[in-house]
Every structure is written in structure tokens, then in C-alpha cells.
N, C-alpha and C. Protein backbone atom coordinates (compact mmCIF):
# COMPACT_ATOMS: atom_id res chain seq x y z
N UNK A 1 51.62 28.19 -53.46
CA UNK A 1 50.85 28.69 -52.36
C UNK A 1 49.37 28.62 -52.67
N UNK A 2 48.78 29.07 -54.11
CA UNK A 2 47.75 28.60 -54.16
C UNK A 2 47.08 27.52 -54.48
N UNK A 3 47.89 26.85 -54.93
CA UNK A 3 47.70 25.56 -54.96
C UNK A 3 47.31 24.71 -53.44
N UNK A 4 48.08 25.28 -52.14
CA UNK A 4 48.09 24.58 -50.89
C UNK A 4 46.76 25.00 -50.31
N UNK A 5 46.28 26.76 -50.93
CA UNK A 5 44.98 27.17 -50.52
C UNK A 5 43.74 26.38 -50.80
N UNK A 6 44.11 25.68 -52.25
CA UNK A 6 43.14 24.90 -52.93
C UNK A 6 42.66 23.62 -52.41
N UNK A 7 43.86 23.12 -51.79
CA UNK A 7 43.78 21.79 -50.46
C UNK A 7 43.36 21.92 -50.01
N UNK A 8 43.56 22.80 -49.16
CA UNK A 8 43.09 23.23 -47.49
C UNK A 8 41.79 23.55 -47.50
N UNK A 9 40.94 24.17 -48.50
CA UNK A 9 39.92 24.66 -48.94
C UNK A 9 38.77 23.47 -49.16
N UNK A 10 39.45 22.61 -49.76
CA UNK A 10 39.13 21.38 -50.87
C UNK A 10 38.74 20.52 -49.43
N UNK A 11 39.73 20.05 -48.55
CA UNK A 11 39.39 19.20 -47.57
C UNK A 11 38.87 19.95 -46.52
N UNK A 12 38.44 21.17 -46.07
CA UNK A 12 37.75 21.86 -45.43
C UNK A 12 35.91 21.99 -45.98
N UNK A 13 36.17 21.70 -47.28
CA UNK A 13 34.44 21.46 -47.64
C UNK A 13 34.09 20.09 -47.77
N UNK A 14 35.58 19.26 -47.91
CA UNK A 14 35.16 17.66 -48.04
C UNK A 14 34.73 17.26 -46.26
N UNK A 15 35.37 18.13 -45.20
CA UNK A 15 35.16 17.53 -43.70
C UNK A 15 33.86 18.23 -43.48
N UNK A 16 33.65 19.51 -44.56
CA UNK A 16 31.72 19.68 -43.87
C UNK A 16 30.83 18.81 -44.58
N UNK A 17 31.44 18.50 -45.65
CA UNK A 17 29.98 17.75 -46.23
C UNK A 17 30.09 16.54 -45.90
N UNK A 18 31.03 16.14 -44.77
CA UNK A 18 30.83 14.79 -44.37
C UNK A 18 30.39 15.00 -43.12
N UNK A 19 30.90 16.08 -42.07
CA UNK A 19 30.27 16.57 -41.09
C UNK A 19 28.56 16.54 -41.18
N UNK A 20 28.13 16.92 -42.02
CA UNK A 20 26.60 17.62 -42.76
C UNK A 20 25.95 15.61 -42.55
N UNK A 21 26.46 15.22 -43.75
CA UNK A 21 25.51 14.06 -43.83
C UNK A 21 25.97 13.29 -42.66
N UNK A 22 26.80 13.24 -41.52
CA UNK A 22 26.36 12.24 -40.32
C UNK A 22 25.66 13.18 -39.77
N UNK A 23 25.22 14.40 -39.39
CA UNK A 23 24.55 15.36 -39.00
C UNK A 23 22.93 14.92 -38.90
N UNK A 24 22.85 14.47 -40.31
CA UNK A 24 21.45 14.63 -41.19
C UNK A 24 21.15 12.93 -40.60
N UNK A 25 22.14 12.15 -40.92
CA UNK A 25 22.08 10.71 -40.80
C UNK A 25 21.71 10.13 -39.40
N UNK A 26 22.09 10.96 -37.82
CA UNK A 26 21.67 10.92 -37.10
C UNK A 26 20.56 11.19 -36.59
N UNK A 27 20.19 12.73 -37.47
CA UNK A 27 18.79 12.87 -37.48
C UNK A 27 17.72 12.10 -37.88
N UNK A 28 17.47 11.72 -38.74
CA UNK A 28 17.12 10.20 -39.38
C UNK A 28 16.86 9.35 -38.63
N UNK A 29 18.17 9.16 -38.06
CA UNK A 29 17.67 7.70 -37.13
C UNK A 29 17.14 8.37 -35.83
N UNK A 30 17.37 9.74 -35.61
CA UNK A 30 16.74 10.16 -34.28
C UNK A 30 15.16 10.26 -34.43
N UNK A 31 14.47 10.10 -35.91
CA UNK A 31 13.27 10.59 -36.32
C UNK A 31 12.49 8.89 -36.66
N UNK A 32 13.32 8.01 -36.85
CA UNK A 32 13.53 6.89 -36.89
C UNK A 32 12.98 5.87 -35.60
N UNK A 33 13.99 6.13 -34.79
CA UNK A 33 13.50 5.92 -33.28
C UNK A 33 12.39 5.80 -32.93
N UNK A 34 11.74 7.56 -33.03
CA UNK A 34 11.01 7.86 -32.36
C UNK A 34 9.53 7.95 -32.91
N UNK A 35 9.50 7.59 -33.93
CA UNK A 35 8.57 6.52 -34.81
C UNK A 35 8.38 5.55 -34.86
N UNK A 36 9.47 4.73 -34.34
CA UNK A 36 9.26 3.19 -34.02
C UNK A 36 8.55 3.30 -32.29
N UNK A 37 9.22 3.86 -31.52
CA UNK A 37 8.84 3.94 -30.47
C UNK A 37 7.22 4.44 -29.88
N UNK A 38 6.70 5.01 -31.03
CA UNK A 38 5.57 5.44 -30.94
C UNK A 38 4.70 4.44 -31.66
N UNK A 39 5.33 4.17 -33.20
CA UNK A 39 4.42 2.78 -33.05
C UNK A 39 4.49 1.53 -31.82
N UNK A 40 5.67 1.09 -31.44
CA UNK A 40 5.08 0.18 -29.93
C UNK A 40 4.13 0.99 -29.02
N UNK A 41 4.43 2.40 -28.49
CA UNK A 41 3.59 2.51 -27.75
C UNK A 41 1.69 2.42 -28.34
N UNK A 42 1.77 3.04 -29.50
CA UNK A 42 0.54 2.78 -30.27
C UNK A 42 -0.23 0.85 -29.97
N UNK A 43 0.59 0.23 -29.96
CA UNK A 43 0.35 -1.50 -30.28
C UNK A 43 0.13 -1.91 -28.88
N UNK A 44 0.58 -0.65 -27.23
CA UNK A 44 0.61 -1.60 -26.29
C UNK A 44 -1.28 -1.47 -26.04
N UNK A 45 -1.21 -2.48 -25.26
CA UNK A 45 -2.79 -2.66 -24.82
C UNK A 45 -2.78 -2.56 -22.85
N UNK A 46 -3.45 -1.39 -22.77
CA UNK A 46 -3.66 -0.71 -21.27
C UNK A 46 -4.96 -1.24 -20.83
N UNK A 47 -4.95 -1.39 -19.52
CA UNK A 47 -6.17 -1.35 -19.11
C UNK A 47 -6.31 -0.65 -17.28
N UNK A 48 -7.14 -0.47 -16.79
CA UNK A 48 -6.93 -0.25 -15.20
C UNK A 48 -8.06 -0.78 -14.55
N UNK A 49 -7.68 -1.05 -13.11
CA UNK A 49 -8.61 -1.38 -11.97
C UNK A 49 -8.48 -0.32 -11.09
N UNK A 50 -10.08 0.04 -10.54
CA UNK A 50 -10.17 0.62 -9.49
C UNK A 50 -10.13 0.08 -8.33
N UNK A 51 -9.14 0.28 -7.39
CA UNK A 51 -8.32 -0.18 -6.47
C UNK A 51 -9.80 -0.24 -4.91
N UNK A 52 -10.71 1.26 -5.24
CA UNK A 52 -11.21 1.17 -4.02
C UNK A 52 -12.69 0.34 -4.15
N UNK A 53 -12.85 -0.22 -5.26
CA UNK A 53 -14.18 -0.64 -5.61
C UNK A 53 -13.55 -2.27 -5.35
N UNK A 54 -12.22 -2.80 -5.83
CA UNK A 54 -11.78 -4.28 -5.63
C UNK A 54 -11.92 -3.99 -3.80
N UNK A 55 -11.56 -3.23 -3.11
CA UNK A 55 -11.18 -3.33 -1.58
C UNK A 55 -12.87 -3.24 -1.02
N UNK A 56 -13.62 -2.50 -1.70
CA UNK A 56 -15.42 -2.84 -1.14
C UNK A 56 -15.85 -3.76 -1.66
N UNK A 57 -15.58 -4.77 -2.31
CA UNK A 57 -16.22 -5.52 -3.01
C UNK A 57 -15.68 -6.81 -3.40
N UNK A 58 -14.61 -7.29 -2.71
CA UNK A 58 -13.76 -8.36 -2.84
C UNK A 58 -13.85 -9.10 -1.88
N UNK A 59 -14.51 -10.20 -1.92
CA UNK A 59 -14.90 -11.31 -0.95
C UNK A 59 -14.01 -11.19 0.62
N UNK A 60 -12.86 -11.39 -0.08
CA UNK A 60 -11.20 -11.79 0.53
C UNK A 60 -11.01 -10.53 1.56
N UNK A 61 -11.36 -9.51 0.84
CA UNK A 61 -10.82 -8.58 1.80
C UNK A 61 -11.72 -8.11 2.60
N UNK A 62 -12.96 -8.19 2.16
CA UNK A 62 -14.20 -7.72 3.63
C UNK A 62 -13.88 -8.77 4.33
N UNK A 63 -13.50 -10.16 4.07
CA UNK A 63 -13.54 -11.40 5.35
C UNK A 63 -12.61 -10.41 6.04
N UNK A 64 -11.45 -10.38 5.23
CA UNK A 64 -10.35 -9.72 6.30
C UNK A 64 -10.58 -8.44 7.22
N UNK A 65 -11.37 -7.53 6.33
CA UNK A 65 -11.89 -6.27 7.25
C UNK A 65 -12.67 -6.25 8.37
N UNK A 66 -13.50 -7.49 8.31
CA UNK A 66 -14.42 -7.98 9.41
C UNK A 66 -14.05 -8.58 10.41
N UNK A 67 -12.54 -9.74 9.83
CA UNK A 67 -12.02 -10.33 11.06
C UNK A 67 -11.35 -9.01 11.95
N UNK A 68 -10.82 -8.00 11.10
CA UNK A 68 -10.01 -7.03 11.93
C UNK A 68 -10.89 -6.26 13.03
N UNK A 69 -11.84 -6.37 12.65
CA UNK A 69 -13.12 -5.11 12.76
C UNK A 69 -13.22 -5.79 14.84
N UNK A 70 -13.46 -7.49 14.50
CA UNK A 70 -13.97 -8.08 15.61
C UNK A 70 -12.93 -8.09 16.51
N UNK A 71 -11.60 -8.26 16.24
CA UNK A 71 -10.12 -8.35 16.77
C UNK A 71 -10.04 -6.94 17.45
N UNK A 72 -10.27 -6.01 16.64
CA UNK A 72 -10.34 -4.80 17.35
C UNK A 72 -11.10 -4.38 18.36
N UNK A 73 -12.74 -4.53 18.39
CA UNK A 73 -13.54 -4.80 19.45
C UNK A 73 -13.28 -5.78 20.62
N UNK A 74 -12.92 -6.72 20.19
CA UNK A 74 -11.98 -7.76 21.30
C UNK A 74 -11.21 -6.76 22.14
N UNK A 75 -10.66 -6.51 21.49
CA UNK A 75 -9.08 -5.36 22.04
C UNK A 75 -9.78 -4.79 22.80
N UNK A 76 -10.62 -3.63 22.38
CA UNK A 76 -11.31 -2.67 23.09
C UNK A 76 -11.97 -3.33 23.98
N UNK A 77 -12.90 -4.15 24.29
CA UNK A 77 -13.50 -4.47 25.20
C UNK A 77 -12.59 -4.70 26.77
N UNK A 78 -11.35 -5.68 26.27
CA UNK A 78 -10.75 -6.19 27.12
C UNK A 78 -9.92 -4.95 27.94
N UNK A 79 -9.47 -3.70 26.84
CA UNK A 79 -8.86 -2.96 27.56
C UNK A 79 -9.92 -2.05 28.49
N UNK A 80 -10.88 -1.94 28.24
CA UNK A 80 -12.37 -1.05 28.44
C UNK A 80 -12.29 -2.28 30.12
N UNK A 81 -12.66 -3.24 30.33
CA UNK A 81 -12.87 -3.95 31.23
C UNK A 81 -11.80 -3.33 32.34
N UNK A 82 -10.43 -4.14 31.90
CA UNK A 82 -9.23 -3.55 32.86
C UNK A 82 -9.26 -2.13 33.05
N UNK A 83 -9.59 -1.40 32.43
CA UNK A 83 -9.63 -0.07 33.00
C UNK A 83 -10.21 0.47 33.87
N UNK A 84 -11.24 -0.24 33.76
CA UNK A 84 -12.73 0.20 34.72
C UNK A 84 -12.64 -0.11 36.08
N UNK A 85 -12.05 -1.88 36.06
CA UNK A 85 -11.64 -2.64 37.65
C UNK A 85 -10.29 -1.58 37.82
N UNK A 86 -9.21 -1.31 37.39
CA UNK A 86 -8.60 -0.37 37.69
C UNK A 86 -9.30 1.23 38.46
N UNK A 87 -9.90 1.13 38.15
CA UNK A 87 -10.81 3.19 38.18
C UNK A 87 -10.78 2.25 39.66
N UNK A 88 -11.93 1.22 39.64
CA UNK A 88 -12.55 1.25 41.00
C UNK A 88 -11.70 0.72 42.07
N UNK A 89 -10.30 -0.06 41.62
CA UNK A 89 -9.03 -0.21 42.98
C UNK A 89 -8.92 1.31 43.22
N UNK A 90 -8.37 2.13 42.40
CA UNK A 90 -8.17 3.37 42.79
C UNK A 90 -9.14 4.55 43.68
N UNK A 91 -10.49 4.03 42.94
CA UNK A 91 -11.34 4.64 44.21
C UNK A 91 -11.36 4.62 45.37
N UNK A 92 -11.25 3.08 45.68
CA UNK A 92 -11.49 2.29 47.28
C UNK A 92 -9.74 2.93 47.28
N UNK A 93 -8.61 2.73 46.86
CA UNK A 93 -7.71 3.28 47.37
C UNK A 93 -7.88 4.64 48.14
N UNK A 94 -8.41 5.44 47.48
CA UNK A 94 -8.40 6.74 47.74
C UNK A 94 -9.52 7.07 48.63
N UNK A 95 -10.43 6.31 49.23
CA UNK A 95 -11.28 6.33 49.77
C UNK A 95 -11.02 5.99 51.35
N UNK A 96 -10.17 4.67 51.41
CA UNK A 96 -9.50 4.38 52.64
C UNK A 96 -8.26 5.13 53.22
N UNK A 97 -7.88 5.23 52.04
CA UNK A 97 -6.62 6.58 52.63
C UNK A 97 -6.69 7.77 53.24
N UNK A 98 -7.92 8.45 52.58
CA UNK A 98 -8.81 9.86 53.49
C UNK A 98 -9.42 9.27 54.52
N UNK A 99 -9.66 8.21 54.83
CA UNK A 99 -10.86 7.41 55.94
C UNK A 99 -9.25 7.14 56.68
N UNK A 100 -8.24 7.02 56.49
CA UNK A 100 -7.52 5.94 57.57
C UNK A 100 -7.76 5.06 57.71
N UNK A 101 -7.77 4.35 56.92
CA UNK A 101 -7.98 2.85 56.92
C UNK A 101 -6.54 1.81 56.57
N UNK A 102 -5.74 2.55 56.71
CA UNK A 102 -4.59 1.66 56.79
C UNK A 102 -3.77 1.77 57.71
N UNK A 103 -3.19 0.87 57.97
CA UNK A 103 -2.58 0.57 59.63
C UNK A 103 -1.44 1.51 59.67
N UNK A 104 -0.82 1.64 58.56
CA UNK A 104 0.73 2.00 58.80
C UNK A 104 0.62 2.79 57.23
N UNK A 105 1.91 4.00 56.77
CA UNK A 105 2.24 4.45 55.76
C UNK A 105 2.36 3.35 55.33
N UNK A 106 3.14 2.81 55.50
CA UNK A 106 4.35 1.48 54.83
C UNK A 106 2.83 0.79 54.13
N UNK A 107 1.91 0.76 54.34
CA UNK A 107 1.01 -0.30 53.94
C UNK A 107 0.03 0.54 53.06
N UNK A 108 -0.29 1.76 53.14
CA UNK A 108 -0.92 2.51 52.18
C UNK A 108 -0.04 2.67 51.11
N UNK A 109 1.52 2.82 51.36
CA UNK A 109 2.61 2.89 50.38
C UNK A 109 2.64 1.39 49.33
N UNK A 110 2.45 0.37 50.38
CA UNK A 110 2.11 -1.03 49.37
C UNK A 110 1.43 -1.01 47.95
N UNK A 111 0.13 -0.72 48.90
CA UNK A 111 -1.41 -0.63 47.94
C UNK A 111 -1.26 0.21 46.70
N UNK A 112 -0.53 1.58 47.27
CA UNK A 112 -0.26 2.65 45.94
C UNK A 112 0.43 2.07 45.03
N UNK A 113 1.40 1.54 45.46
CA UNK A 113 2.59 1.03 44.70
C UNK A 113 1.87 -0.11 43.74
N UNK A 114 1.27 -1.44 44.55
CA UNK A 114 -0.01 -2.43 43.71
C UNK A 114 -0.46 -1.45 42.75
N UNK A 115 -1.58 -0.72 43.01
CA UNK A 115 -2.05 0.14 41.88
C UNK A 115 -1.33 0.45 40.61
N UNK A 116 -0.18 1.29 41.05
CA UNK A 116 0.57 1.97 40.21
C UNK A 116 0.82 0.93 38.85
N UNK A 117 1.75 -0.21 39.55
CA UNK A 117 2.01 -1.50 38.68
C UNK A 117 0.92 -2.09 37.87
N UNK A 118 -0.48 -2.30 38.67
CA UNK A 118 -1.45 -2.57 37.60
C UNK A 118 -1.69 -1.81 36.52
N UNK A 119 -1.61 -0.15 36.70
CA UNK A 119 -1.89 1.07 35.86
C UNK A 119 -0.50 0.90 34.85
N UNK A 120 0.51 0.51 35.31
CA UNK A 120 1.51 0.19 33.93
C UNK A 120 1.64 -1.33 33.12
N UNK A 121 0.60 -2.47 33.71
CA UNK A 121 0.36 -3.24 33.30
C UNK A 121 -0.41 -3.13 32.06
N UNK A 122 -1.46 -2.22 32.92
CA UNK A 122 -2.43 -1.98 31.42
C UNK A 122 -2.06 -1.14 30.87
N UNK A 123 -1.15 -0.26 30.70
CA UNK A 123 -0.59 0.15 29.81
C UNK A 123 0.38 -0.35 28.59
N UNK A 124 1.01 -1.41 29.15
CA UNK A 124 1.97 -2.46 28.68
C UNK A 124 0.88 -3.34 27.98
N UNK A 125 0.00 -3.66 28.32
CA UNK A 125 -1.05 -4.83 27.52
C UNK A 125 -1.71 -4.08 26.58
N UNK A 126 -1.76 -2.39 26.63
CA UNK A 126 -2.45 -1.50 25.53
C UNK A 126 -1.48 -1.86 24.38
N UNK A 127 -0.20 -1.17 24.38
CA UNK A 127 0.70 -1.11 23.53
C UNK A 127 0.76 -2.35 23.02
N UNK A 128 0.79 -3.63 23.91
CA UNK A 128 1.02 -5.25 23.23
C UNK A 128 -0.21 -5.00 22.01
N UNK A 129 -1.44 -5.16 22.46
CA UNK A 129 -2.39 -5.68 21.60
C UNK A 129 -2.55 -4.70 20.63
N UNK A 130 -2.44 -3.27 20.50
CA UNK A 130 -2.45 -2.26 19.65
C UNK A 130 -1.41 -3.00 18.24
N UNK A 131 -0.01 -3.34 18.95
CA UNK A 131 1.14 -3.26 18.22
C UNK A 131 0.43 -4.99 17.37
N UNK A 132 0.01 -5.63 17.98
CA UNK A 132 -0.49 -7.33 17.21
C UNK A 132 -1.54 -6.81 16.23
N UNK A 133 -2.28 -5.77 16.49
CA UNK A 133 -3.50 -5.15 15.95
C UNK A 133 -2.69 -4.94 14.16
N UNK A 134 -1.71 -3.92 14.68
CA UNK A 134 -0.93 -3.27 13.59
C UNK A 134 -0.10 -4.16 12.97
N UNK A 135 0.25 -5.31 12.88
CA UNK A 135 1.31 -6.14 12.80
C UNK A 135 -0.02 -7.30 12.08
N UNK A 136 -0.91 -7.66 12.29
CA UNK A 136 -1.63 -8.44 11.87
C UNK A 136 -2.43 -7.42 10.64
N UNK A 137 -2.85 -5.92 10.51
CA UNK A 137 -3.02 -5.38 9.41
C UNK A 137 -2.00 -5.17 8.37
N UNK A 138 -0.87 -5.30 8.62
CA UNK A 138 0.30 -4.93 7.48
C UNK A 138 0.22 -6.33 6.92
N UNK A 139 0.19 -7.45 7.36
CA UNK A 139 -0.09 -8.81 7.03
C UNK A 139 -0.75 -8.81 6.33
N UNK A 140 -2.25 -8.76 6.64
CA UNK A 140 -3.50 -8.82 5.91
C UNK A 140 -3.13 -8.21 4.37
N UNK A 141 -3.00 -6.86 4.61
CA UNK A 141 -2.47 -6.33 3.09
C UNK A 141 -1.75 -6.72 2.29
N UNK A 142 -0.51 -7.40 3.15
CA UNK A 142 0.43 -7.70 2.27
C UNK A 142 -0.16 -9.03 0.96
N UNK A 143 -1.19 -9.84 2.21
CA UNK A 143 -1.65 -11.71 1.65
C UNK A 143 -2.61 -10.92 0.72
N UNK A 144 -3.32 -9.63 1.04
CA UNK A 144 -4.63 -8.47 0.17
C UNK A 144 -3.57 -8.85 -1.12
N UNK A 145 -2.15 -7.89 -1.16
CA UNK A 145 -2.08 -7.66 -2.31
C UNK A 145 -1.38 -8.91 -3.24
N UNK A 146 -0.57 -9.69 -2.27
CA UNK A 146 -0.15 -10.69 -2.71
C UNK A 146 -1.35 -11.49 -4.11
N UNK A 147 -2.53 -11.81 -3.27
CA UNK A 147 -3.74 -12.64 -3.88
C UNK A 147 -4.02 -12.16 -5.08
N UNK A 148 -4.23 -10.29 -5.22
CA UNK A 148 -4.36 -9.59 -6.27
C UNK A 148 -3.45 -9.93 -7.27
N UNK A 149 -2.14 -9.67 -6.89
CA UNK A 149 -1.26 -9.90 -8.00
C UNK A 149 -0.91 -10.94 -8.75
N UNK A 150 -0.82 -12.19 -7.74
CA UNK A 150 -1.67 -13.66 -8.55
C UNK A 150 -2.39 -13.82 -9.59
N UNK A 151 -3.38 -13.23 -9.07
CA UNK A 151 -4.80 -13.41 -9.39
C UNK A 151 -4.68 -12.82 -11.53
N UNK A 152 -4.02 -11.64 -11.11
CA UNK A 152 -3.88 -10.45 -12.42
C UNK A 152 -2.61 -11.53 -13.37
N UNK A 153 -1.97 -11.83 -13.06
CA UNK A 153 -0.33 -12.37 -13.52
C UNK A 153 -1.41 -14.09 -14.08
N UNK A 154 -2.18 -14.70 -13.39
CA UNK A 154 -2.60 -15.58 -14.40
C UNK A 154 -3.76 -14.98 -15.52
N UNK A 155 -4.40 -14.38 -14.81
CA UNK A 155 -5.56 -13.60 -15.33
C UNK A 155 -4.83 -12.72 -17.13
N UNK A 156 -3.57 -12.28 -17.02
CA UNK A 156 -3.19 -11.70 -18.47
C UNK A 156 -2.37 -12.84 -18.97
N UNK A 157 -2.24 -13.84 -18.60
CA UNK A 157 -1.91 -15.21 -19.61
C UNK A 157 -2.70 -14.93 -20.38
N UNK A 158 -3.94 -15.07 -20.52
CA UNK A 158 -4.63 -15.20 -21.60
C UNK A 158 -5.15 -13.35 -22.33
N UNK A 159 -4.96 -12.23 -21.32
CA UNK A 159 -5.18 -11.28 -21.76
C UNK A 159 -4.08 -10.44 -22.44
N UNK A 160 -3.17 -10.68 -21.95
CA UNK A 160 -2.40 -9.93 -22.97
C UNK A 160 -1.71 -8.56 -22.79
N UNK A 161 -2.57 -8.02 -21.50
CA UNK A 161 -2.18 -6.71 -21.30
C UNK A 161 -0.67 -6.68 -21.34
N UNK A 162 -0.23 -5.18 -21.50
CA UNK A 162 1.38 -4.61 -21.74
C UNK A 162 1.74 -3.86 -20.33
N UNK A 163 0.45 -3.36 -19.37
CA UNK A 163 0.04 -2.65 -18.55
C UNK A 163 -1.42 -3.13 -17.94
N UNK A 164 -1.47 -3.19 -16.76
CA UNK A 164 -2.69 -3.25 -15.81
C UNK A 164 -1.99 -1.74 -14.60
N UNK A 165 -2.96 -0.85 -14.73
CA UNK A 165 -2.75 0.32 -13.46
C UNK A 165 -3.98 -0.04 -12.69
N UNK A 166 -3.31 0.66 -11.59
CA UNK A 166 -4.02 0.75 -10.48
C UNK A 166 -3.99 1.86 -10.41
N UNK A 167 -5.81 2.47 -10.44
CA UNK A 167 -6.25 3.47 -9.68
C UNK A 167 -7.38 3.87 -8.86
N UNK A 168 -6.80 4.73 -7.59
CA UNK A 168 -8.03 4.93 -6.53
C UNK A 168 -8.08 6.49 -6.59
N UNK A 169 -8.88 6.81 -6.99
CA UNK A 169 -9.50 8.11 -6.78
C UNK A 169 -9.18 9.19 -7.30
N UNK A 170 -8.75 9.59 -7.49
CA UNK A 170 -7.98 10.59 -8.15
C UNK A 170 -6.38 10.42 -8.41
N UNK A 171 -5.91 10.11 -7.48
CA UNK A 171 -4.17 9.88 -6.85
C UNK A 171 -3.43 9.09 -8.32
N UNK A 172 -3.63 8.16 -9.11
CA UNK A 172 -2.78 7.76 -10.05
C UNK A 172 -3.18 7.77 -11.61
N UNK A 173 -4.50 7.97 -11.51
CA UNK A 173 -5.22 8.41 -13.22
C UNK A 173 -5.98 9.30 -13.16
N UNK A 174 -5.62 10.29 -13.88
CA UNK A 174 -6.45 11.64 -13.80
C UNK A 174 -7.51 11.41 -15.37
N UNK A 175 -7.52 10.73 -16.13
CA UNK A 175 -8.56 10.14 -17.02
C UNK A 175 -7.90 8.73 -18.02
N UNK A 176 -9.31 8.27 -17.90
CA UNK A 176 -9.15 7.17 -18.92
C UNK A 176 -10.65 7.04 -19.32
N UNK A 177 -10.44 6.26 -20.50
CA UNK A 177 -12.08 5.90 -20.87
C UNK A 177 -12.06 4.91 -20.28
N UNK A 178 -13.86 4.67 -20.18
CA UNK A 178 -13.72 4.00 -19.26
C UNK A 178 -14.11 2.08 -20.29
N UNK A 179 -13.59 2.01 -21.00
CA UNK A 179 -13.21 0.46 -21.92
C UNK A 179 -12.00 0.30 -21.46
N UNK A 180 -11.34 1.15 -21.00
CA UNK A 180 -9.96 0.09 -20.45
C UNK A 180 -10.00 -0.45 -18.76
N UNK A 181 -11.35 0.06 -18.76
CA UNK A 181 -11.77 -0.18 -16.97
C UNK A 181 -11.88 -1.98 -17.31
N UNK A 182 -11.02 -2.63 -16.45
CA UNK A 182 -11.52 -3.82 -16.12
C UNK A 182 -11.75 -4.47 -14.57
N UNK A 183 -12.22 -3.26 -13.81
CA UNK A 183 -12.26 -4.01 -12.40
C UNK A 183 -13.39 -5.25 -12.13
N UNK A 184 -14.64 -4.77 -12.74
CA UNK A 184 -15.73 -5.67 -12.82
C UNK A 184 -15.49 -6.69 -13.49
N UNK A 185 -14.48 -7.33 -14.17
CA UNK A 185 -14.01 -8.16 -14.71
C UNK A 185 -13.10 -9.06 -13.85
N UNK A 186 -11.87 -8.17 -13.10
CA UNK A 186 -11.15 -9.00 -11.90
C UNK A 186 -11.95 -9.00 -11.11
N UNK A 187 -12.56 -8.76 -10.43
CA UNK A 187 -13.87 -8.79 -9.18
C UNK A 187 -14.30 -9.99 -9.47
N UNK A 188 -14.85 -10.19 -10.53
CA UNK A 188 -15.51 -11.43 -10.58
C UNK A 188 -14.56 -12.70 -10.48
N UNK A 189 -13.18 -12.29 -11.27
CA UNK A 189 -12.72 -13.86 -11.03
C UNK A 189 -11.88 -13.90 -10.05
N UNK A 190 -11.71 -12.59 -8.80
CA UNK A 190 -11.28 -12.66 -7.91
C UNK A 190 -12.03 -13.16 -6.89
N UNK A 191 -13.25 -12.68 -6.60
CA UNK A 191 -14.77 -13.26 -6.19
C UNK A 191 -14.48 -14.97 -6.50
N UNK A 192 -14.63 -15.42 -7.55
CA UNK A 192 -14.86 -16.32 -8.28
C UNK A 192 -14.08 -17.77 -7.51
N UNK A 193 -12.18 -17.55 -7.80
CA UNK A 193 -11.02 -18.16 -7.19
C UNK A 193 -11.66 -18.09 -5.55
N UNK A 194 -12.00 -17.04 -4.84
CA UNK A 194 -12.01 -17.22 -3.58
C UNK A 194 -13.39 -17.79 -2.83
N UNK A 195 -13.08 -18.63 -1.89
CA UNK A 195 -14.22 -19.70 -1.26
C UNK A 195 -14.19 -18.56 0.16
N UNK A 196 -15.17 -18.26 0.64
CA UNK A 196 -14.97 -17.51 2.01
C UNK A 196 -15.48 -18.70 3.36
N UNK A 197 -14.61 -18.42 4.41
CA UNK A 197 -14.84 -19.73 5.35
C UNK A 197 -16.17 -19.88 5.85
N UNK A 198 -16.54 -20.38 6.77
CA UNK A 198 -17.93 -20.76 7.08
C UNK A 198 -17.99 -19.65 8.37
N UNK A 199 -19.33 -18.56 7.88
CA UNK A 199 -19.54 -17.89 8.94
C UNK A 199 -20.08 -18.39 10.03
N UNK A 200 -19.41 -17.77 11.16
CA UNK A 200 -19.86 -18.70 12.62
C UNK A 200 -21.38 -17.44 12.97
């Protein structure tokens, strides 16, 4: 019997001290890891662009802000016009109708009805050109960011970065020094790549 105590005993300290060193051995490599992992992060090379200084100051995208700018005034003008010849059918409508100037209901009922349809015309031509307005800016951004990302993806062939961030204003870097700032650097060879068309 004591002899069986002596077993049981015997392989109860042989399963901790093997328990113990994979214990220790995992630790190791958990300390291991995370030393290696800190040297890569140590080795990567960061840098950032300020997102709202490339969008004031990027050839490409004031053309684009300017074409929008005029597209939009277009818009406005044209809807500003129709509105106005609208105001003044509706005046003279409402002017002949208190005067009696129409022969019959049935024919003042016409005219209202004309009106009405023009007043949902231009409503229908608001929403068209608003919605081309909006549909031609999601564009713009998209070819905006498309060009950028080009531009960066040949641009770290030769640089090397591990990371390029983007930040505007506060919203995605709350500090960096500013040596990992390279916007004045893409600016220029974003500037640089882009020819702007011939102003009319």
C-alpha cells in the first residue's frame, strides 16, 4: 500500500513538473512573440497626408470643384429663370380670373390645370438636375480618390512606406510629429503628374 502511495505521489509530481515547464514554455514563447512583434512594429516606416490641404491645393480637384461650382450655377440659374416665367403665368392667371376674363369655367379650369403641370414640370426638372448634380459629385470623388491612390501606390515603389494615413483635422490622428507629414511632398508630384485643361 505504501509502496502504491509512492507511485501515485511519484507520477503526481512527475505530471506537475511537466505541467510547470509547458506552463513556463508557453510563456516564453508568449514573451517571445511579443518581442518579435514589437520589433516589426519598431522597423515599420509611417508617414501621413493631410487630406484637407491635398483637397485645397491639388490642381485636379479645384478643376473639379470649379467645374461643379459652374454646373451648379447653371442649375440655379435655369431653375431661377423657370420659376420666375412660372410666378408671372400665375399672376396673369389670377389676374384674369378675378377680372373674368375667361369665357367659360371649363376654360379657366384649362389654364389652371396648364399652370399646375408646368409647376410639376419644374419640379420634376429640380429633382432631375439636383439628382445629375449629386451623381456627377460622387463621381468626381470617386476619379478624386481613385487618382490619389495611384498616385501614392507608385509614389511608395520607391518609398517604402509600411503605412501612408490619412488625416483631416482632428477625426483620424490625434498627434504625430510632424517628419512623418508628407503631404507637401504628394502635392507636388500630384500637382506635378497632373496637366489641367485649357481654361476657357
Amino acid at each position: 500500500m505504501k509502496r502504491l502511495n509512492y507511485l501515485v505521489n511519484g507520477l503526481a509530481a512527475l505530471a506537475l513538473i511537466v505541467l510547470f515547464s509547458q506552463c513556463a514554455g508557453k510563456a516564453d514563447n508568449q514573451t517571445t512573440n511579443t518581442a518579435a512583434q514589437a520589433a516589426d512594429l519598431s522597423g515599420m516606416k509611417i508617414a501621413y497626408v493631410e487630406i484637407d490641404t491635398l483637397l485645397a491645393k491639388y490642381n485636379y480637384c479645384v478643376d473639379l470643384n470649379e467645374a461643379m461650382v459652374k454646373k451648379s450655377e447653371n442649375v440655379r440659374l435655369t431653375l431661377n429663370q423657370k420659376a420666375t416665367e412660372l410666378d408671372k403665368q400665375k399672376r396673369e392667371f389670377q389676374t384674369k380670373y378675378q377680372n373674368n376674363a375667361y369665357l367659360t369655367p371649363e376654360r379657366a379650369q384649362q389654364e389652371y390645370n396648364r399652370i399646375a403641370k408646368l409647376e410639376q414640370d419644374l419640379q420634376n426638372l429640380s429633382n432631375k438636375l439636383q439628382s445629375e448634380l449629386m451623381s456627377e459629385n460622387e463621381k468626381n470623388s470617386l476619379q478624386l480618390r481613385d487618382s490619389i491612390n495611384a498616385f501614392l501606390k507608385q509614389y511608395n515603389k520607391t518609398k517604402g512606406y509600411s503605412m501612408i494615413i490619412s488625416n483631416t483635422g482632428f477625426d483620424n490622428l490625434l498627434y504625430a510629429d510632424s517628419i512623418y507629414n508628407i503631404t507637401q511632398e504628394i502635392l507636388e508630384g500630384l500637382n506635378a503628374r497632373y496637366s489641367s485643361p485649357a481654361k476657357k
